[in-house]
C-alpha atoms as a PDB file:
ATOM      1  CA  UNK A   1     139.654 244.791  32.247  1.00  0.00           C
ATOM      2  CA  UNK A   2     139.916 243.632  28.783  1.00  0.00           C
ATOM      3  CA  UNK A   3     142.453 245.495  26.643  1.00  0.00           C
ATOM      4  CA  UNK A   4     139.772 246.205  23.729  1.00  0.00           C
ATOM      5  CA  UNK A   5     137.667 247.950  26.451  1.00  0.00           C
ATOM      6  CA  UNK A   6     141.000 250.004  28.222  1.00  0.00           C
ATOM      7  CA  UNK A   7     141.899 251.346  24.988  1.00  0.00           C
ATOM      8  CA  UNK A   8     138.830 252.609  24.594  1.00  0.00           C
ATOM      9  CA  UNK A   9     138.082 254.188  27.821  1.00  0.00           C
ATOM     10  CA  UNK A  10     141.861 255.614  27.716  1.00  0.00           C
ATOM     11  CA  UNK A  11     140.781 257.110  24.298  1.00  0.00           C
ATOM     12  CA  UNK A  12     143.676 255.920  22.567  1.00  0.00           C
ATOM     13  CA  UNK A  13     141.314 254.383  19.818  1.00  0.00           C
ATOM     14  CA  UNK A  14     138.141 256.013  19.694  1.00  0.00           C
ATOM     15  CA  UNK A  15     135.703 252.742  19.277  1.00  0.00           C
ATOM     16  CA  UNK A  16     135.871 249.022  20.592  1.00  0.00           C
ATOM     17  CA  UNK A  17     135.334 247.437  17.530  1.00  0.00           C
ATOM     18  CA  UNK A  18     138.745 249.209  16.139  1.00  0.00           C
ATOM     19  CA  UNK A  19     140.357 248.194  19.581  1.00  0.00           C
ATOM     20  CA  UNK A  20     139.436 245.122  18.738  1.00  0.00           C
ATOM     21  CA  UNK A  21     140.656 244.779  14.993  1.00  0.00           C
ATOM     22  CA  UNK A  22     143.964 246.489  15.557  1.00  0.00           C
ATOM     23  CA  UNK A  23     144.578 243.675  18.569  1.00  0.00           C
ATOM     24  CA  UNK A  24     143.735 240.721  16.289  1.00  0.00           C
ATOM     25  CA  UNK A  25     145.953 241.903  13.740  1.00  0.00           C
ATOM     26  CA  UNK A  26     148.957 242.514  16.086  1.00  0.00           C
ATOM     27  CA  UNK A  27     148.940 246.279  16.251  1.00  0.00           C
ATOM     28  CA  UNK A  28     148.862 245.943  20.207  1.00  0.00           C
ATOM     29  CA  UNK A  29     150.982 244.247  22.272  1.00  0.00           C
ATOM     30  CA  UNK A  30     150.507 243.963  25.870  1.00  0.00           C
ATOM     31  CA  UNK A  31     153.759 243.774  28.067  1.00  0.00           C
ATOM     32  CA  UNK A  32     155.784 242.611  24.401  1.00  0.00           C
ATOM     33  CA  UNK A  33     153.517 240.203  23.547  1.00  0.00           C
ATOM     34  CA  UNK A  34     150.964 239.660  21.216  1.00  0.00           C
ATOM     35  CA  UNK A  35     147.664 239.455  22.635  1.00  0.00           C
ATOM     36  CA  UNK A  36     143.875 238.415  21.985  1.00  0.00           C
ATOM     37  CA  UNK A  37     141.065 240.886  22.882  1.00  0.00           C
ATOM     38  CA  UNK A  38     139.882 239.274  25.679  1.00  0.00           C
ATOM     39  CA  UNK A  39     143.843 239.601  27.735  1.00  0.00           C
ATOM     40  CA  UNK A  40     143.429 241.322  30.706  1.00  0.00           C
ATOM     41  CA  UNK A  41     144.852 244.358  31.402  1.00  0.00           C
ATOM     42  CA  UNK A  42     146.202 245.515  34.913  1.00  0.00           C
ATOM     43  CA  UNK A  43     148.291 248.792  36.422  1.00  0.00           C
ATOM     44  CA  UNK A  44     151.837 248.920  35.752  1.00  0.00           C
ATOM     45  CA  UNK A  45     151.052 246.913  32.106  1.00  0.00           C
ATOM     46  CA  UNK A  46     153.096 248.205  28.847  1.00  0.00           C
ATOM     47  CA  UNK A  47     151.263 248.495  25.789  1.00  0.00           C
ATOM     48  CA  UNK A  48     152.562 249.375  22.365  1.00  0.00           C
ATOM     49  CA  UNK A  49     149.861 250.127  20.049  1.00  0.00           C
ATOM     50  CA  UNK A  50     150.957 250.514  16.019  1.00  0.00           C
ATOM     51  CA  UNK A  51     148.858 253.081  14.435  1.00  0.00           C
ATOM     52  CA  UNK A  52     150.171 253.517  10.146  1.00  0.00           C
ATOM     53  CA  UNK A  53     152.165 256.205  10.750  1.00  0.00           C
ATOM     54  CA  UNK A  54     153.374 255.719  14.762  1.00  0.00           C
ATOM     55  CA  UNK A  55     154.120 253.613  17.110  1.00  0.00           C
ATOM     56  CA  UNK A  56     152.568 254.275  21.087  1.00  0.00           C
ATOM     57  CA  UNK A  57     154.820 252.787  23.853  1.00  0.00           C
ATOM     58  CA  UNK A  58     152.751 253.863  27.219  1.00  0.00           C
ATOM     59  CA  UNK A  59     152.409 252.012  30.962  1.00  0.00           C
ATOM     60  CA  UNK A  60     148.330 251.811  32.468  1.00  0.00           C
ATOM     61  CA  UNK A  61     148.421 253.686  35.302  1.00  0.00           C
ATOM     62  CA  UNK A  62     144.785 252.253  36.045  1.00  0.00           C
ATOM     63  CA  UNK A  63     142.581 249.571  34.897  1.00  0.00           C
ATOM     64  CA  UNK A  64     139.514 250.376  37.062  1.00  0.00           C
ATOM     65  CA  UNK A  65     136.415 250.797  34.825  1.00  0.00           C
ATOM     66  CA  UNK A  66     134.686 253.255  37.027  1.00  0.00           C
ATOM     67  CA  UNK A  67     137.931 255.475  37.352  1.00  0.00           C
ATOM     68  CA  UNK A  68     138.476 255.490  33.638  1.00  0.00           C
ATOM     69  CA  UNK A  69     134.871 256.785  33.212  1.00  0.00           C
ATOM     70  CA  UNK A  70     135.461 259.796  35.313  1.00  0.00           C
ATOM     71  CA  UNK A  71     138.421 260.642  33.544  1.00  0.00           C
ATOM     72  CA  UNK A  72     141.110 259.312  35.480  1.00  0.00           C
ATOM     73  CA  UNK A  73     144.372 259.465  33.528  1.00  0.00           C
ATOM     74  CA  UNK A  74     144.690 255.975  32.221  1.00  0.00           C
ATOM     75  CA  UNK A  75     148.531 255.981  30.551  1.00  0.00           C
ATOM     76  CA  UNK A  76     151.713 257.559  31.111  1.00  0.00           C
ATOM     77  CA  UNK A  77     153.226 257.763  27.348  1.00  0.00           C
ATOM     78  CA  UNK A  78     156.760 256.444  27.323  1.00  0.00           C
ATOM     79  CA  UNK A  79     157.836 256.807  23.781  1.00  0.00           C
ATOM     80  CA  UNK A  80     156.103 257.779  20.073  1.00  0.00           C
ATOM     81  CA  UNK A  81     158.170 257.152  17.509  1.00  0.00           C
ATOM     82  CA  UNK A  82     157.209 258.128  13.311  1.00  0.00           C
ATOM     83  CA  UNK A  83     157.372 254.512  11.251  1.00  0.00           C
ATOM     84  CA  UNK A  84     156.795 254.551   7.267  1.00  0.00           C
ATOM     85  CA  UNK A  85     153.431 252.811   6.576  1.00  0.00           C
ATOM     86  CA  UNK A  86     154.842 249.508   5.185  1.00  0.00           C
ATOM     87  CA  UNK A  87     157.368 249.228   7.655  1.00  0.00           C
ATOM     88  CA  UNK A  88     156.912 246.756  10.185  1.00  0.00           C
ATOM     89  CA  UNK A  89     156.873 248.128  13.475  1.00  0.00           C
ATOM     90  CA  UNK A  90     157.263 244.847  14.991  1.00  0.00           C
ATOM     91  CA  UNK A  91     161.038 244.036  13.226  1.00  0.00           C
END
C-alpha cells in the first residue's frame, strides 16, 4: 500500500492530499528514509511522521487495505516527542 493512502486509513493525517504534502516535503520518513508518495508500505515498517509541534515514531502493524477499513489497529506508537516549530526534527 502506498504510504499517502496508510496514513490515511491509520488516521494519523486525516486526508490524502495532506499525506501526500507532508511526504514530499520530508515530514515522513519510512524505515529512516525519506520517501516519495508512491513508497510502499509493508508490516513491521517504521514511520516517523513530523507534525509542527511533534514528532510520531510508530511500526505498521498492517498494511492490508481491507483490514484498515474495518478498523484494524494499523500502528503501534513507539515514541512522541514535543519539537519547537522551527526546529528541525530531522537534525
Amino acid at each position: 500500500m502506498r504510504i499517502d493512502k496508510f496514513l490515511k486509513l491509520s488516521r494519523l493525517v486525516k486526508r490524502r492530499t495532506v499525506a501526500q504534502e507532508m511526504v514530499e516535503v520530508g515530514a515522513v520518513r519510512l524505515n529512516g528514509r525519506a520517501i516519495k508518495p508512491s513508497a510502499e508500505i509493508k508490516a513491521g515498517d517504521r514511520i516517523e511522521v513530523a507534525f509542527p509541534r511533534r514528532v510520531i515514531s510508530a511500526d505498521a502493524l498492517t498494511a492490508d487495505e481491507k483490514e484498515l477499513k474495518r478498523g484494524v489497529q494499523a500502528i503501534n506508537i513507539i515514541e512522541e516527542r514535543r519539537v519547537n516549530e522551527d526546529e528541525n526534527p530531522w537534525a
